[in-house]
C-alpha atoms as a PDB file:
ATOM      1  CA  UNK A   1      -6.275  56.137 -62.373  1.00  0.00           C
ATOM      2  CA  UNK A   2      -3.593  53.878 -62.640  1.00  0.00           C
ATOM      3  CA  UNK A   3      -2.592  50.854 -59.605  1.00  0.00           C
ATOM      4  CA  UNK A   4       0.493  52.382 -59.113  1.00  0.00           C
ATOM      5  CA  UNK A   5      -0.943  55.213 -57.378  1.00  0.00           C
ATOM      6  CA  UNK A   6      -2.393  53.260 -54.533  1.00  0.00           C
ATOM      7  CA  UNK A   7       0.877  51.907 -52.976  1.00  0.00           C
ATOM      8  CA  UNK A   8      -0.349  52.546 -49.250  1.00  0.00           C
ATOM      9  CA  UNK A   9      -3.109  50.089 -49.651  1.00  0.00           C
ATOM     10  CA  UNK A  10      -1.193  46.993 -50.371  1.00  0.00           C
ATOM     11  CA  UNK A  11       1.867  48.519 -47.215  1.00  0.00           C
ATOM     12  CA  UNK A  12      -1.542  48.384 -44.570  1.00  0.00           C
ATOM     13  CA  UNK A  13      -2.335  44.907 -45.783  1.00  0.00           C
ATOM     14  CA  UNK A  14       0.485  43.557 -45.023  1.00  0.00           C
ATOM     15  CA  UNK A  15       1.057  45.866 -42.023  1.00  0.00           C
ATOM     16  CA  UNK A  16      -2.153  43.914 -40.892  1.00  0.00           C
ATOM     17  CA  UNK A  17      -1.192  40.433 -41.475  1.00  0.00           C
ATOM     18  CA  UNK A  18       2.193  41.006 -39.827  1.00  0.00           C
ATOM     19  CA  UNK A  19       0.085  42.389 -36.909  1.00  0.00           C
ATOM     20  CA  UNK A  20      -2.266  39.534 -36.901  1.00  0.00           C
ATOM     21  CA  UNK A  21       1.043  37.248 -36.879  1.00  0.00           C
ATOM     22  CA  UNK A  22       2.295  38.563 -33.628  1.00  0.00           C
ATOM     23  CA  UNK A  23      -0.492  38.281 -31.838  1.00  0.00           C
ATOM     24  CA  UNK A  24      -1.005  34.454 -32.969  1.00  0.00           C
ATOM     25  CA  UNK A  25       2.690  34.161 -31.746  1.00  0.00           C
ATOM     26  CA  UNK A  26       2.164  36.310 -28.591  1.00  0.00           C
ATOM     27  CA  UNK A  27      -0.947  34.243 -27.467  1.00  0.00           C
ATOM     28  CA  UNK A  28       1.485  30.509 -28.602  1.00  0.00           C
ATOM     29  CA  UNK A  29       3.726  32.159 -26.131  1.00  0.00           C
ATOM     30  CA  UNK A  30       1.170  32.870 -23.225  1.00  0.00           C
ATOM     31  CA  UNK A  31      -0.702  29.268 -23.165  1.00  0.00           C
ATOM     32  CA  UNK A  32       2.350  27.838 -23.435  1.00  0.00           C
ATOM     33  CA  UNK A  33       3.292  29.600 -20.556  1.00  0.00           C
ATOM     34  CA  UNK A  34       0.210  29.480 -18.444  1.00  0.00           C
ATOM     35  CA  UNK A  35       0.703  25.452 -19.246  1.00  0.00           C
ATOM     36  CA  UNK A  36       4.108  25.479 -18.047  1.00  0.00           C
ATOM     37  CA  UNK A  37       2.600  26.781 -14.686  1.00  0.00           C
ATOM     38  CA  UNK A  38       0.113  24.190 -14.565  1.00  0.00           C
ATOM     39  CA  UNK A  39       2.672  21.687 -15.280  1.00  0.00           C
ATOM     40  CA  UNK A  40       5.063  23.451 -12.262  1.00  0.00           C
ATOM     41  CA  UNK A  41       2.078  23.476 -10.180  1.00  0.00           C
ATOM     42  CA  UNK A  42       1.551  20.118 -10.839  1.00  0.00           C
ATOM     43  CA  UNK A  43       5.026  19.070 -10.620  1.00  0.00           C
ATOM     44  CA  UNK A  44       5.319  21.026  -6.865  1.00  0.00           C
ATOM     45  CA  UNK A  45       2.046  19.012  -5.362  1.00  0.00           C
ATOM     46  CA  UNK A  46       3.052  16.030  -6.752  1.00  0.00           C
ATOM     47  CA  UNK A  47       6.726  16.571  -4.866  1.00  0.00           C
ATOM     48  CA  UNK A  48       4.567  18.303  -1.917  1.00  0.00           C
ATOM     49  CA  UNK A  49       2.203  14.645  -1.896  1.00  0.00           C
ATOM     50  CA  UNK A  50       5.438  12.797  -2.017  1.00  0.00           C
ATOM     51  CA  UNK A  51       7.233  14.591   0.452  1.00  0.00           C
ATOM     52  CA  UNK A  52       4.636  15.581   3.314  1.00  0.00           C
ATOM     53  CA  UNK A  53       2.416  12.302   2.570  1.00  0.00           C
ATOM     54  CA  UNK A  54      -0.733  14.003   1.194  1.00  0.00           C
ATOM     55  CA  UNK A  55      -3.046  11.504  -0.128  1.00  0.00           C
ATOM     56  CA  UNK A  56      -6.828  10.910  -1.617  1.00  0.00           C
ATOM     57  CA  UNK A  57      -8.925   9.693   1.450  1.00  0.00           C
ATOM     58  CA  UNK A  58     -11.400   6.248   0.794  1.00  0.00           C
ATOM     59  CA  UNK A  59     -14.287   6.052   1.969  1.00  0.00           C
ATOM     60  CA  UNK A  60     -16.765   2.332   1.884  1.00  0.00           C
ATOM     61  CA  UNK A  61     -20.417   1.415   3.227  1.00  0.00           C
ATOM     62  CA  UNK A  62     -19.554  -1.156   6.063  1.00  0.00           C
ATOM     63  CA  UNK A  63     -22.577  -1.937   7.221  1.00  0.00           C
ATOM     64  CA  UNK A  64     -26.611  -0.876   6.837  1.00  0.00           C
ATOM     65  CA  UNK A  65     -28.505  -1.489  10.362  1.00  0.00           C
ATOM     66  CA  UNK A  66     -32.419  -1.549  10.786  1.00  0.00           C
ATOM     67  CA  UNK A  67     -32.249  -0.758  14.564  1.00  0.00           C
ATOM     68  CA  UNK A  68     -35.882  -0.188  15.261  1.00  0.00           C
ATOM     69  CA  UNK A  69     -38.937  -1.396  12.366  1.00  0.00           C
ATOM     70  CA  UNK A  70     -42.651  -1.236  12.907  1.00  0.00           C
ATOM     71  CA  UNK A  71     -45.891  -0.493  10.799  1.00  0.00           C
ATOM     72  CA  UNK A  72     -45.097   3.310  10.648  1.00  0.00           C
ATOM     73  CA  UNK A  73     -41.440   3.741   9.859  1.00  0.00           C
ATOM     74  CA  UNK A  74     -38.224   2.105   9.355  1.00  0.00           C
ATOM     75  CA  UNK A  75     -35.218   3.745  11.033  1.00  0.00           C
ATOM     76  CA  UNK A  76     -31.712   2.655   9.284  1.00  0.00           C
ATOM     77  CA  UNK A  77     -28.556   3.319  10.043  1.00  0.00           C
ATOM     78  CA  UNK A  78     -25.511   3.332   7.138  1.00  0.00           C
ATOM     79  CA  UNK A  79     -22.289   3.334   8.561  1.00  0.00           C
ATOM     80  CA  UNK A  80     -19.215   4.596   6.303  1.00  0.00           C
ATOM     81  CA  UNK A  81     -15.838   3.663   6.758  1.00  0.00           C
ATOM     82  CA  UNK A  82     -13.855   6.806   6.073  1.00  0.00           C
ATOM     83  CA  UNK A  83      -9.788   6.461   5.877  1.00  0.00           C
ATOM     84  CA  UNK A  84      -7.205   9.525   6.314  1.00  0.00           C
ATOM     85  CA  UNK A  85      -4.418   8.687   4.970  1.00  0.00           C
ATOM     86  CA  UNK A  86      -2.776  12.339   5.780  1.00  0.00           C
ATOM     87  CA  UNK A  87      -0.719  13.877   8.435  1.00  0.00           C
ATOM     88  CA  UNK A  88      -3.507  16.090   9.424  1.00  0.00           C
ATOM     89  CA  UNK A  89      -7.227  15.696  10.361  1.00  0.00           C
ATOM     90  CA  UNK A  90      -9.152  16.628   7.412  1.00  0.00           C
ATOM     91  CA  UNK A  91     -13.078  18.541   7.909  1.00  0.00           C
ATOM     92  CA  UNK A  92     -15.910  15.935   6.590  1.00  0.00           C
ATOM     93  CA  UNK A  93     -17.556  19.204   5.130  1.00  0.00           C
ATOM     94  CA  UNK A  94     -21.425  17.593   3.972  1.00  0.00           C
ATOM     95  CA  UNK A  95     -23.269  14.003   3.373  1.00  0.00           C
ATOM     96  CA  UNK A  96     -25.416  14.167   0.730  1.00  0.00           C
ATOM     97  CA  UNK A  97     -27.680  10.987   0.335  1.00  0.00           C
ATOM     98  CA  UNK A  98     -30.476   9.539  -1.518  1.00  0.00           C
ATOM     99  CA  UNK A  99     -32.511   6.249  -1.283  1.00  0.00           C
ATOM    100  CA  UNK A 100     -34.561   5.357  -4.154  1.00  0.00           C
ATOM    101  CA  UNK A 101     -36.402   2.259  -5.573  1.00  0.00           C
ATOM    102  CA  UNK A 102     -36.433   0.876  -9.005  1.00  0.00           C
ATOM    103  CA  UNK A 103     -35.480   4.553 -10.023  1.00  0.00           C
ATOM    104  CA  UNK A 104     -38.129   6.057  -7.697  1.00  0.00           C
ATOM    105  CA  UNK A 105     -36.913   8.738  -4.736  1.00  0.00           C
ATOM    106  CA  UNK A 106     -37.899   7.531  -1.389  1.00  0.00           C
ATOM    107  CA  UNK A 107     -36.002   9.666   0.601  1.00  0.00           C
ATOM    108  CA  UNK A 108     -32.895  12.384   0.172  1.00  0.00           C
ATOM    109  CA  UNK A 109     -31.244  14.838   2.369  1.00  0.00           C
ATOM    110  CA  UNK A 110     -28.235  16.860   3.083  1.00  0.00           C
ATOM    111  CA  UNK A 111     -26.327  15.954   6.469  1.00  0.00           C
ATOM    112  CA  UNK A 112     -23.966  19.587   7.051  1.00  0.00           C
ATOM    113  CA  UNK A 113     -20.399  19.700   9.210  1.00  0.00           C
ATOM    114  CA  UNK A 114     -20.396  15.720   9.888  1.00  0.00           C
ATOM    115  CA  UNK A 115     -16.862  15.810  11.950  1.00  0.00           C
ATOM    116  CA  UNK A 116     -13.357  15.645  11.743  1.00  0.00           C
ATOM    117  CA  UNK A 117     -11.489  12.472  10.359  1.00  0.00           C
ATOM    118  CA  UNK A 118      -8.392  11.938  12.485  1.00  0.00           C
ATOM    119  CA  UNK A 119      -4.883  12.185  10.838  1.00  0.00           C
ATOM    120  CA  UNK A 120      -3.703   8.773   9.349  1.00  0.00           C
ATOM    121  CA  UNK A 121      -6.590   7.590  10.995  1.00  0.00           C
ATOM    122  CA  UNK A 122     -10.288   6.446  10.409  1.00  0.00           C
ATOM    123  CA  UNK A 123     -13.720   6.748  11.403  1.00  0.00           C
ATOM    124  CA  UNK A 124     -17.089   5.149  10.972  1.00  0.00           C
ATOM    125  CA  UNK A 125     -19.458   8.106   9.988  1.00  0.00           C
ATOM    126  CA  UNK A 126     -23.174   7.163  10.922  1.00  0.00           C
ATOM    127  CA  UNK A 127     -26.056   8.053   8.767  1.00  0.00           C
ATOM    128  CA  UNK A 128     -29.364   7.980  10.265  1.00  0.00           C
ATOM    129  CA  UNK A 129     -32.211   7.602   8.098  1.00  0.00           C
ATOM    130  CA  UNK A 130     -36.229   7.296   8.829  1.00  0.00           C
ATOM    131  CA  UNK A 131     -38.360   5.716   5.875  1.00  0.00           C
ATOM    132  CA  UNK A 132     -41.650   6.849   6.596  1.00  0.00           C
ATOM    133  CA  UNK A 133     -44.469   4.098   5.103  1.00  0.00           C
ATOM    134  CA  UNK A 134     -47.375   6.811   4.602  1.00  0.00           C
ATOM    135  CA  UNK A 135     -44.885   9.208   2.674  1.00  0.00           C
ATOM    136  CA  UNK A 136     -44.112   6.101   0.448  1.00  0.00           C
ATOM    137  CA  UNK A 137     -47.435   4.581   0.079  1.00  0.00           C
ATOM    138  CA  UNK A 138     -49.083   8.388  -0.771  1.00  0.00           C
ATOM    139  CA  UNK A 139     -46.447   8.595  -3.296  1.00  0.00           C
ATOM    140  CA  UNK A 140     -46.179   5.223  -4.699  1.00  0.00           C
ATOM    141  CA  UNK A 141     -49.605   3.477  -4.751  1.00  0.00           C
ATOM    142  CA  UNK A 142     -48.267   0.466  -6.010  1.00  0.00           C
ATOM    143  CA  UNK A 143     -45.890  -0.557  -2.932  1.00  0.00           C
ATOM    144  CA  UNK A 144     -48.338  -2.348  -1.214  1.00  0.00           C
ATOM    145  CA  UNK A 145     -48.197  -3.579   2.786  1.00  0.00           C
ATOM    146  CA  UNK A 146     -46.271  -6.910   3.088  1.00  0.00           C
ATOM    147  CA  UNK A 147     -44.167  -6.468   0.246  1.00  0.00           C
ATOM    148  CA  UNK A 148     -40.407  -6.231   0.325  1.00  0.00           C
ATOM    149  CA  UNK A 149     -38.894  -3.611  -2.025  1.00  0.00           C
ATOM    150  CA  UNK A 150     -35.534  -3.131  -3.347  1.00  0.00           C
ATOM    151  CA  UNK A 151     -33.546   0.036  -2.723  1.00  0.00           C
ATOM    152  CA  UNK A 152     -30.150   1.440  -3.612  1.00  0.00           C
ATOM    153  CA  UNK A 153     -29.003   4.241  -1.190  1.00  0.00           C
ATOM    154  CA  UNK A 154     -26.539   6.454  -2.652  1.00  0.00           C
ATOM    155  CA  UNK A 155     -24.089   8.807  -0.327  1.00  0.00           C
ATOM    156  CA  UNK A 156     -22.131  11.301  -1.308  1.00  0.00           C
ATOM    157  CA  UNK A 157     -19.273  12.601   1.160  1.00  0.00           C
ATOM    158  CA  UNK A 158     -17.321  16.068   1.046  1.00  0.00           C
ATOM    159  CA  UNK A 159     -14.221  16.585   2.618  1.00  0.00           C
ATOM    160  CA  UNK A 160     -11.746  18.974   2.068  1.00  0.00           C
ATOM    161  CA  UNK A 161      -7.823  18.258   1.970  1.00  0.00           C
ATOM    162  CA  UNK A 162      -4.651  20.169   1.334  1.00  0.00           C
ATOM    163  CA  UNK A 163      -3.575  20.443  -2.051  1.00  0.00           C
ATOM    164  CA  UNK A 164      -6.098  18.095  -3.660  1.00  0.00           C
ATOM    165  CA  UNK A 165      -8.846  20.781  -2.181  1.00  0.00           C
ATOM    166  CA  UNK A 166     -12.397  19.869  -1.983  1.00  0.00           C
ATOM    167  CA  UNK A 167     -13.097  16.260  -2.761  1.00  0.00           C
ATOM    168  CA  UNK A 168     -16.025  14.237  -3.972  1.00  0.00           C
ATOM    169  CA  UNK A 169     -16.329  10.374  -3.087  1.00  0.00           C
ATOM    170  CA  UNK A 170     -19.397   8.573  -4.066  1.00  0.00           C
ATOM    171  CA  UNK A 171     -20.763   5.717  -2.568  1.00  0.00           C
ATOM    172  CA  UNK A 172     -23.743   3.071  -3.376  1.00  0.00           C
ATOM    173  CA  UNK A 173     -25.292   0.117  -1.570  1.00  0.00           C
ATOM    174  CA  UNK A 174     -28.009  -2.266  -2.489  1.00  0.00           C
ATOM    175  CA  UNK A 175     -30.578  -3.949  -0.040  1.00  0.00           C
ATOM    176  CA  UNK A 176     -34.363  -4.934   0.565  1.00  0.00           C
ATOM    177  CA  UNK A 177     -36.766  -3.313   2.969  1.00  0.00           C
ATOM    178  CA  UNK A 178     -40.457  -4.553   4.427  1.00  0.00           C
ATOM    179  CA  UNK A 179     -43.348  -2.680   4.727  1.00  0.00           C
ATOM    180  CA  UNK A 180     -44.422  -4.482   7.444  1.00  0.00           C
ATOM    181  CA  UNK A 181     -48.722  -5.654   7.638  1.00  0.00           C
ATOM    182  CA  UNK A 182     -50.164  -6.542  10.707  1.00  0.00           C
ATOM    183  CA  UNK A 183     -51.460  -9.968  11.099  1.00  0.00           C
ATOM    184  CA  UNK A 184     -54.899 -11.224  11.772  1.00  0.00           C
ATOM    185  CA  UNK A 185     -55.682 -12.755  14.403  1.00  0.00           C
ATOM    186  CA  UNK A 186     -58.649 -14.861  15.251  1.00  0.00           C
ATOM    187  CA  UNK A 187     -60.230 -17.178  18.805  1.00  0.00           C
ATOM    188  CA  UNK A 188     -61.419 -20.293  17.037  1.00  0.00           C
ATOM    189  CA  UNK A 189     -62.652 -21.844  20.377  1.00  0.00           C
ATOM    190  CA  UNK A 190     -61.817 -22.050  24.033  1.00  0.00           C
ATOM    191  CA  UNK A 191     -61.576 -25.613  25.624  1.00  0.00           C
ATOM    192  CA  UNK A 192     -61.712 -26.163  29.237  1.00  0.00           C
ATOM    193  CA  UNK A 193     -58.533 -27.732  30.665  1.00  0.00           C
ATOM    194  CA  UNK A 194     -60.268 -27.607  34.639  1.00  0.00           C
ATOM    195  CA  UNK A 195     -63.370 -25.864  35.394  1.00  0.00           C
ATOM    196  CA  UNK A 196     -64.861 -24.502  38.492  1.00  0.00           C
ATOM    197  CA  UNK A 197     -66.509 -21.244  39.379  1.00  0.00           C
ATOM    198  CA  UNK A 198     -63.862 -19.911  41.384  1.00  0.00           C
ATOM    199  CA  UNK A 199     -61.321 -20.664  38.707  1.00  0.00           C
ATOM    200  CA  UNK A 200     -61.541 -22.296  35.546  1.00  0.00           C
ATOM    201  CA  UNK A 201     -57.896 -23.208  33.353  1.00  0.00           C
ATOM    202  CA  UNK A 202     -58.806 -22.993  29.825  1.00  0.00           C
ATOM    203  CA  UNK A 203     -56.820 -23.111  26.346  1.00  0.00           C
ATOM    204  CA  UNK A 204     -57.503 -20.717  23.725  1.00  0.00           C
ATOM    205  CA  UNK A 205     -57.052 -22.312  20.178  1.00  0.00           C
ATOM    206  CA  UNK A 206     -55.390 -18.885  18.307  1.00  0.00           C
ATOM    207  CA  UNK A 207     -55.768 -18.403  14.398  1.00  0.00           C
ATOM    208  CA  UNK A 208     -52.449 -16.303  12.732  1.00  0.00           C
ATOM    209  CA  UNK A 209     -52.800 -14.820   9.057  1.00  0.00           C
ATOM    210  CA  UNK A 210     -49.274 -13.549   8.364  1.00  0.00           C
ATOM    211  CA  UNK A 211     -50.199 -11.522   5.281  1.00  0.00           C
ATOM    212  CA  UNK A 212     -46.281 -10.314   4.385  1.00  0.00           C
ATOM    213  CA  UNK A 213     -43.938 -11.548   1.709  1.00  0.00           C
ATOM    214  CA  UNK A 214     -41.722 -12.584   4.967  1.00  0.00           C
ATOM    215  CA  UNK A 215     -41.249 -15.160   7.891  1.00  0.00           C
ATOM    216  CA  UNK A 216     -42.244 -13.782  11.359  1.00  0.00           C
ATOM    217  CA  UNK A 217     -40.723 -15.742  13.976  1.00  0.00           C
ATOM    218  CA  UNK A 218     -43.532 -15.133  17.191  1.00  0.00           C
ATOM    219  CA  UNK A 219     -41.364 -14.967  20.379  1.00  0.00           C
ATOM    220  CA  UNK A 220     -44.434 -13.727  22.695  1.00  0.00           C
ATOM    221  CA  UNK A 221     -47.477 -11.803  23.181  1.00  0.00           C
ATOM    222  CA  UNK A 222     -48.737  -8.994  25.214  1.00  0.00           C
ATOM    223  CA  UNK A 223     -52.613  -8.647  24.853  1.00  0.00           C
ATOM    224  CA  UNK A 224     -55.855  -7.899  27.146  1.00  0.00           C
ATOM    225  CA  UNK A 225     -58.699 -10.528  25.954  1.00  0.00           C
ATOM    226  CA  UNK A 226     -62.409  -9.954  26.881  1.00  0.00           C
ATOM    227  CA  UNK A 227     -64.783 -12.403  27.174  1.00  0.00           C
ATOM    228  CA  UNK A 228     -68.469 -11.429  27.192  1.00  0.00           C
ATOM    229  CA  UNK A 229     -67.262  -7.731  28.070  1.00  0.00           C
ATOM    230  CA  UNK A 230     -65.170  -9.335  31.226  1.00  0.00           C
ATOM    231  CA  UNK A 231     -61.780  -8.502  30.860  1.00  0.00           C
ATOM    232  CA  UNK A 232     -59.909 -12.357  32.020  1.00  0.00           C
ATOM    233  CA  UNK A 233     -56.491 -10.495  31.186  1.00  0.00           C
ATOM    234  CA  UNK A 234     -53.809 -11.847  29.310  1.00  0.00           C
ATOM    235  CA  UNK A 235     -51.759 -14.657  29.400  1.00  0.00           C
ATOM    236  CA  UNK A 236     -47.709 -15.474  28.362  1.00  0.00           C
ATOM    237  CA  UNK A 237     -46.953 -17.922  25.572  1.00  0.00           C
ATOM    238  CA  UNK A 238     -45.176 -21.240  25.856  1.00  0.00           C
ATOM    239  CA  UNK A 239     -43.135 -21.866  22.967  1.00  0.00           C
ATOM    240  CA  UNK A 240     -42.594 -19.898  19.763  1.00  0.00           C
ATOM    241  CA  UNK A 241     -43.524 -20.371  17.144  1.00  0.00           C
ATOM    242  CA  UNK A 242     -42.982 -19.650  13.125  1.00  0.00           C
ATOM    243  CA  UNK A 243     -45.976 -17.508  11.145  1.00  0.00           C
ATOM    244  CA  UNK A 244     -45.055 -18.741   7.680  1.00  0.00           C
ATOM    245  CA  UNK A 245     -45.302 -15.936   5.035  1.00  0.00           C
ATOM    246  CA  UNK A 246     -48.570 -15.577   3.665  1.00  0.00           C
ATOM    247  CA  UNK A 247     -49.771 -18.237   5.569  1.00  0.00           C
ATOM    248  CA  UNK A 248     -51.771 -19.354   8.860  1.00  0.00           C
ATOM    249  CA  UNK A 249     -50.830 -20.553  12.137  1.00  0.00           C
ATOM    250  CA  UNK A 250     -52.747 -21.878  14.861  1.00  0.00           C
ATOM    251  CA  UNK A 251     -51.561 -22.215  17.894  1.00  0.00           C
ATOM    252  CA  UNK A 252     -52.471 -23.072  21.680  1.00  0.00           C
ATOM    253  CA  UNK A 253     -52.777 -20.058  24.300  1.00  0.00           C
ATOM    254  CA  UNK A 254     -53.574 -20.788  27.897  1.00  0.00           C
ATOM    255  CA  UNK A 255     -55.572 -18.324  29.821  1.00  0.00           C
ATOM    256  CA  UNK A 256     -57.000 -18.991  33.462  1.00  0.00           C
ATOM    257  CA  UNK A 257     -60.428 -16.606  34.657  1.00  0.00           C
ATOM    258  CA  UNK A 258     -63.460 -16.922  37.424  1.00  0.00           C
ATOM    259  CA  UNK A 259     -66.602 -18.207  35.745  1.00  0.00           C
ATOM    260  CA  UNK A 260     -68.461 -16.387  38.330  1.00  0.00           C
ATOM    261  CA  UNK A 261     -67.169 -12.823  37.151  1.00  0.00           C
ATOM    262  CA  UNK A 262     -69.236 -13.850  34.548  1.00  0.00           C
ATOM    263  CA  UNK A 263     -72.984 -13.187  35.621  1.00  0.00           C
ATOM    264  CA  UNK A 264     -75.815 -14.802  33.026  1.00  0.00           C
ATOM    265  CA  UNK A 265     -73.123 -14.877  30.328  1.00  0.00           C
ATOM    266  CA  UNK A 266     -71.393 -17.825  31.935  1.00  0.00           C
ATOM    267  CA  UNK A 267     -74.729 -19.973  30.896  1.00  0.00           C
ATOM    268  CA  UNK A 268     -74.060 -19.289  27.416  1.00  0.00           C
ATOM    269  CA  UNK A 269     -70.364 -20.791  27.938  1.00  0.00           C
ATOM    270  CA  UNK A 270     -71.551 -23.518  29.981  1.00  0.00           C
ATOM    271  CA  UNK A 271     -74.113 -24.731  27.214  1.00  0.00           C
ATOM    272  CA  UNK A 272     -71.264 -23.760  24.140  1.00  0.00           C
ATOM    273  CA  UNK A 273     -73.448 -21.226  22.680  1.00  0.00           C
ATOM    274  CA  UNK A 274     -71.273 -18.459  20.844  1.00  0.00           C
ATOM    275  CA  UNK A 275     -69.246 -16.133  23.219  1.00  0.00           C
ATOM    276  CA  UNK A 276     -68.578 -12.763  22.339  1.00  0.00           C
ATOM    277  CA  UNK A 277     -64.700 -11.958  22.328  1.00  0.00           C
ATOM    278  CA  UNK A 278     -62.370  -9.121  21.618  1.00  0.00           C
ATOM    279  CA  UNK A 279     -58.574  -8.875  21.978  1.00  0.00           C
ATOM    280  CA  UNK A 280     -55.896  -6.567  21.719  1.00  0.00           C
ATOM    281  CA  UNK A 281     -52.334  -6.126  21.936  1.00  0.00           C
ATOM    282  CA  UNK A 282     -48.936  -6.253  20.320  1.00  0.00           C
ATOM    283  CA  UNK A 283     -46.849  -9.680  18.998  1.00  0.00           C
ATOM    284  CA  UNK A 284     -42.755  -9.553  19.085  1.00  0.00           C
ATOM    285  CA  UNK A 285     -41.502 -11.754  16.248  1.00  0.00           C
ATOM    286  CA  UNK A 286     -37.724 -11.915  14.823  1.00  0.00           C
ATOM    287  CA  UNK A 287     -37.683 -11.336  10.779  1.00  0.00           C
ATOM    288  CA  UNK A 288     -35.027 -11.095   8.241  1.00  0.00           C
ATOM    289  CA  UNK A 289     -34.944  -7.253   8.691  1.00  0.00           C
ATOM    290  CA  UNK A 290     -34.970  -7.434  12.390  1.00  0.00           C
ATOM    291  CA  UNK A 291     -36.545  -7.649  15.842  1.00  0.00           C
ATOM    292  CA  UNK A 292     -40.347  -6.274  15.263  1.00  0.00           C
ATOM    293  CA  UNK A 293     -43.404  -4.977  18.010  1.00  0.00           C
ATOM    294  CA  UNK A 294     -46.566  -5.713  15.683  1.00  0.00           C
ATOM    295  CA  UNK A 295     -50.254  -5.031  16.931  1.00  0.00           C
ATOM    296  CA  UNK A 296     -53.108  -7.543  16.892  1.00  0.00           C
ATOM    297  CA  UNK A 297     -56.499  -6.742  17.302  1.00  0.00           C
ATOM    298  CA  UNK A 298     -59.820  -8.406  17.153  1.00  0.00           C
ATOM    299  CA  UNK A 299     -63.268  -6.447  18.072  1.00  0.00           C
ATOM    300  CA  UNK A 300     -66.687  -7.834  18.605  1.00  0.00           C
ATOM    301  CA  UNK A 301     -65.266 -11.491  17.243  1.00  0.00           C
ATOM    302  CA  UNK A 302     -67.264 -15.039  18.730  1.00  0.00           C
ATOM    303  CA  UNK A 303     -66.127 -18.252  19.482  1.00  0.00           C
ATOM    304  CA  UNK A 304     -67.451 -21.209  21.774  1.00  0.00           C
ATOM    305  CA  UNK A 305     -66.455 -22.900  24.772  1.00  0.00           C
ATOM    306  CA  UNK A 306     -65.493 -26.916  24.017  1.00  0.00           C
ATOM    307  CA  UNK A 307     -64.973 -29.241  27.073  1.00  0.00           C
ATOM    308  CA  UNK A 308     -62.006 -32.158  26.885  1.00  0.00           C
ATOM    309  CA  UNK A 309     -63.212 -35.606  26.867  1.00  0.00           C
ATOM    310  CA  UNK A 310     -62.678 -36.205  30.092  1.00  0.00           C
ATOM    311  CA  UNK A 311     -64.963 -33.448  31.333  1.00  0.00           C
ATOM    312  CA  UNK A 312     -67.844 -35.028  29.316  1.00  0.00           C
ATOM    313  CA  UNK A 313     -66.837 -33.239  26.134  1.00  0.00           C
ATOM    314  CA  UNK A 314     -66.509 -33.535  22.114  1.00  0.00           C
ATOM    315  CA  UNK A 315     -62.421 -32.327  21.551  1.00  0.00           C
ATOM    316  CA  UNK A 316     -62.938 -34.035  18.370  1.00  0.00           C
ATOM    317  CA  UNK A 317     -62.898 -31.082  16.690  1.00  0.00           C
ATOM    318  CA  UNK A 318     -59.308 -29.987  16.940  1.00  0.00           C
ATOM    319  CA  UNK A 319     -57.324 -29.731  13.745  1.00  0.00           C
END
């Protein structure tokens, strides 16, 4: 059978291609028309932006507070500047935030309908935050009390305005934070200022082991001390002073009681035989993070009564 009588076969060939053309040309035509929209669209918010005043908001960490700090948590507070530079209020729709460590999550949440930024206006959005210490210590074994550890919090605000539609801003701020440790606390000896049974005016020499990475500045105490099982109350401090970091402090600690309170135990005071103490209460020192309430305690401890010279005594063995 010769080529010549299959002429139809070489017609839907090129029927084909010539199909295949137009529809090449047909979709040219339609993305070059749906990008003509987009470029119209474009074109109309940029001329509704220019004309009405529609803009981007900004948004900027101003300021990261540690209102309140003790041995169980760390409350902070981030405030965000937020700027509105439309002629409308615009919805702050959610807050997402994070605070990590070296890489490590410490603590994340989601903060839903935070308010309403005025128009042309702007507002400082508060974030509260609570770092608990036992969440992070269970977690991270190697953050240990008394350290300081870095952190980076990172904030992530919503909003929603006209035209631009829902917008993301990110936000990131470095810092430190304590994990505050309690201090030791020690009676190294008593010595007797004036004695008498009725009332006796003593001193009580204190011992201070600051064991964090961190200054405390002591401002004053509020403790119950008992001596021999008698409780002789407590007693105010007379000047601050500074707990060096890792370091100890002595310092002096009047204290005024009745000898006769006492019974048989005041015999063992009188003849400076070791006096069973224990004391307990809180200490509220200033710090680079803040204002802190710290407890002291000291159970079943023993120190010994000293008399001045005056009184007939050895005070040779102050430091």
């Amino acid at each position: 059978m010769s080529s010549s009588e299959n002429p139809e076969v070489v017609e839907r060939i090129f029927k084909d291609k010539d199909k295949e053309e137009k529809e090449e040309k047909k979709d040219e035509e339609k993305g070059g028309f749906i990008e003509k929209v987009k470029d119209f669209i474009h074109d109309i918010g940029e001329k509704i932006e220019e004309t009405i005043g529609f803009g981007k908001p900004t948004a900027d960490v101003s300021g990261i507070h540690i209102p309140h700090i003790n041995l169980e948590k760390a409350e902070i507070v981030v405030d965000v500047l937020v700027k509105n530079p439309n002629p409308i209020p615009i919805p702050l729709i959610d807050i997402n935030y994070l605070i990590e460590s070296d890489g490590r999550k410490l603590l994340s949440g989601l903060i839903p309908d935070a308010g309403t930024i005025h128009a042309h206006g702007s507002e400082t959005v508060k974030i509260p935050l609570n770092l608990v210490y036992d969440d992070i210590k269970s977690t991270y074994h190697d953050i240990k009390p008394g350290s300081i550890i870095p952190y980076k919090i990172k904030v992530d605000l919503i909003v929603d305005v006209p035209v631009f539609g829902r917008i993301t801003i990110p936000l990131e701020k470095n810092g430190e934070i304590p994990i505050p440790y309690k201090p030791d606390i020690d009676v190294e000896k008593i010595h007797f200022k004036r004695f008498s049974f009725e009332e006796t005016v003593a001193v009580l020499k204190l011992k201070l082991e600051n064991k964090n990475d961190f200054d405390l500045g002591l401002n004053s105490l509020d403790y119950d001390l008992w001596l021999s099982d008698v409780n002789v109350g407590g007693a105010e401090l007379e000047k601050s002073a500074k707990l060096e970091k890792n370091g100890i402090t002595y310092i002096d600690l009047p204290i005024t009681f009745r000898p006769k309170d006492f019974g048989s135990a005041l015999w063992d005071m009188i003849r400076g035989r070791g006096t069973c103490y224990s004391m307990k209460g809180n200490i509220n020192v200033d710090t680079p993070f803040g204002a802190m309430k710290l407890p002291i305690s000291k159970e079943g401890g023993t120190t010994s009564f000293k008399k001045n010279k005056e009184d007939g005594g050895d005070d040779d063995e102050d430091e």
